[in-house]
Protein backbone atom coordinates (compact mmCIF):
# COMPACT_ATOMS: atom_id res chain seq x y z
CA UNK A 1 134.88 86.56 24.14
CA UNK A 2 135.08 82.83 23.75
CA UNK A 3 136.06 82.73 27.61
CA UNK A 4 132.81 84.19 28.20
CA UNK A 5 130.91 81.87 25.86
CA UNK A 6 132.78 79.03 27.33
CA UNK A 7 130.98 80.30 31.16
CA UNK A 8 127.81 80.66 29.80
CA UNK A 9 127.94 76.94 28.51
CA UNK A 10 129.15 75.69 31.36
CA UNK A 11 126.79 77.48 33.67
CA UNK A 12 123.92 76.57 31.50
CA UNK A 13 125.59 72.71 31.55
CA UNK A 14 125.56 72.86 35.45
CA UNK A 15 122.11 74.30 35.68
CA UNK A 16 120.44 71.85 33.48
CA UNK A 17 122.37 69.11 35.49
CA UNK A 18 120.87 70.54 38.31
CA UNK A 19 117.63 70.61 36.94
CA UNK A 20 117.76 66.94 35.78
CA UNK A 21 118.80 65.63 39.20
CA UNK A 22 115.86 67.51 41.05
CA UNK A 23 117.59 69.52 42.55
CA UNK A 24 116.28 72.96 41.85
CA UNK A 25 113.28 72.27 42.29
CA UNK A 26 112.28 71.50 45.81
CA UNK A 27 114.78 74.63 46.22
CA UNK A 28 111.77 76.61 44.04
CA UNK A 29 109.26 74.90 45.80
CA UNK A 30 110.32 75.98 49.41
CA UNK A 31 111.37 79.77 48.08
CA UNK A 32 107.59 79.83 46.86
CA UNK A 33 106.75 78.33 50.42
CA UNK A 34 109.13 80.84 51.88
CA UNK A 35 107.69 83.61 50.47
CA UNK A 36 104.25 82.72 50.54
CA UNK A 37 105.08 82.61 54.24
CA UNK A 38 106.33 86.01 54.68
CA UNK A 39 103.63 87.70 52.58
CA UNK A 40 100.84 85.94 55.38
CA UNK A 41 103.02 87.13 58.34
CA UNK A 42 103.31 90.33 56.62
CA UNK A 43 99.63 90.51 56.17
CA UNK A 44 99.05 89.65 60.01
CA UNK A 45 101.30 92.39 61.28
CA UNK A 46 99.60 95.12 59.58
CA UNK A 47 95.91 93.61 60.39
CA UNK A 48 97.72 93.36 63.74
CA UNK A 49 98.72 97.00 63.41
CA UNK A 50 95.22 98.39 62.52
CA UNK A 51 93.65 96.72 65.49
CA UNK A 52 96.36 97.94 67.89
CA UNK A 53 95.40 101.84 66.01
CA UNK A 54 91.92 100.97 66.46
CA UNK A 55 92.22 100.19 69.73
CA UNK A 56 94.33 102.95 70.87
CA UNK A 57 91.88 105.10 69.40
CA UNK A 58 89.47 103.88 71.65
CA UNK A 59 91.22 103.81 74.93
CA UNK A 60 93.37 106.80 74.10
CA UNK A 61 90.27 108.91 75.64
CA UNK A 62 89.95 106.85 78.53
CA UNK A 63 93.79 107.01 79.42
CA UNK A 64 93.73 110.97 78.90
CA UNK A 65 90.83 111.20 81.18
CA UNK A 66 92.62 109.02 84.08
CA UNK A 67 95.29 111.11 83.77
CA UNK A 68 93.62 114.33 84.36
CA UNK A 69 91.92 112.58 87.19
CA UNK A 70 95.41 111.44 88.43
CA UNK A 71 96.50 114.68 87.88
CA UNK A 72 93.85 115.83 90.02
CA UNK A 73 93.93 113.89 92.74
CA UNK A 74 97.80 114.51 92.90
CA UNK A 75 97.08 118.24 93.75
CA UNK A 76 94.54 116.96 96.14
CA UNK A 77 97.07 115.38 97.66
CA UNK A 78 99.19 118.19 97.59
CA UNK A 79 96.79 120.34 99.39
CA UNK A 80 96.20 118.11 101.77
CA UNK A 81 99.72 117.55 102.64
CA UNK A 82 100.17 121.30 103.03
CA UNK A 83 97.09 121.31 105.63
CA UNK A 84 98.49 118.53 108.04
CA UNK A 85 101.77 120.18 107.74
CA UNK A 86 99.93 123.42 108.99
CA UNK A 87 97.93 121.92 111.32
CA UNK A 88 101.17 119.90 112.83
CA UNK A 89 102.68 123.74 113.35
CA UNK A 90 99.40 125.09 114.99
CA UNK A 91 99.55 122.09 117.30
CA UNK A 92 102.84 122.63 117.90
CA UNK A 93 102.84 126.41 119.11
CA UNK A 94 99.69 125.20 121.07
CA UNK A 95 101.49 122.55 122.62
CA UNK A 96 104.25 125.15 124.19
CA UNK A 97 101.45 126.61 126.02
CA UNK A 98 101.30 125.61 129.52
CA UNK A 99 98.77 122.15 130.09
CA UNK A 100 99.47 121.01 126.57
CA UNK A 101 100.73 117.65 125.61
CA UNK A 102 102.87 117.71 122.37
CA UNK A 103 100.93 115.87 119.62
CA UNK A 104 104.31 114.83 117.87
């Protein structure tokens, strides 16, 4: 017990010291900075973070729309890949025939 009473003097000895040399307190004074700091950039982020949801929200219509025109287009493509592929074997048995030149 008097060990403990003994600490608690000497702690309260060192941080009095501490206080008296000026020490602690540009240590407060840049945690208060610190964290006065990290609640703006914490502010920022989530302001950031609505505008980025607010934003998606806007474009997210757009972007489903170009992909169902991309989507579109792809079996376009598609189709008309099948059709010169067709058209490449109707030449071709053509092209047998006698007077034909082959087109490949």
């Amino acid at each position: 017990m008097q060990a403990d009473e003994e600490e608690k003097t000497a702690a309260d000895s060192l941080i009095g010291s501490l206080a008296r040399s000026g020490v602690v307190e540009p240590i407060l004074e840049e945690q208060e900075n610190t964290r006065l700091l990290l609640q703006e950039i914490s502010r920022k982020l989530s302001k950031s973070r609505a505008e980025s949801a607010e934003v998606f929200a806007e474009v997210a219509p757009q972007l489903r729309r170009a992909s169902l025109v991309a989507r579109e287009l792809l079996q376009d493509l598609e189709e008309i890949d099948v059709r010169i592929k067709s058209l490449k074997n109707v030449l071709r048995k053509q092209s047998k025939e006698p007077g034909i030149a082959d087109p490949s």
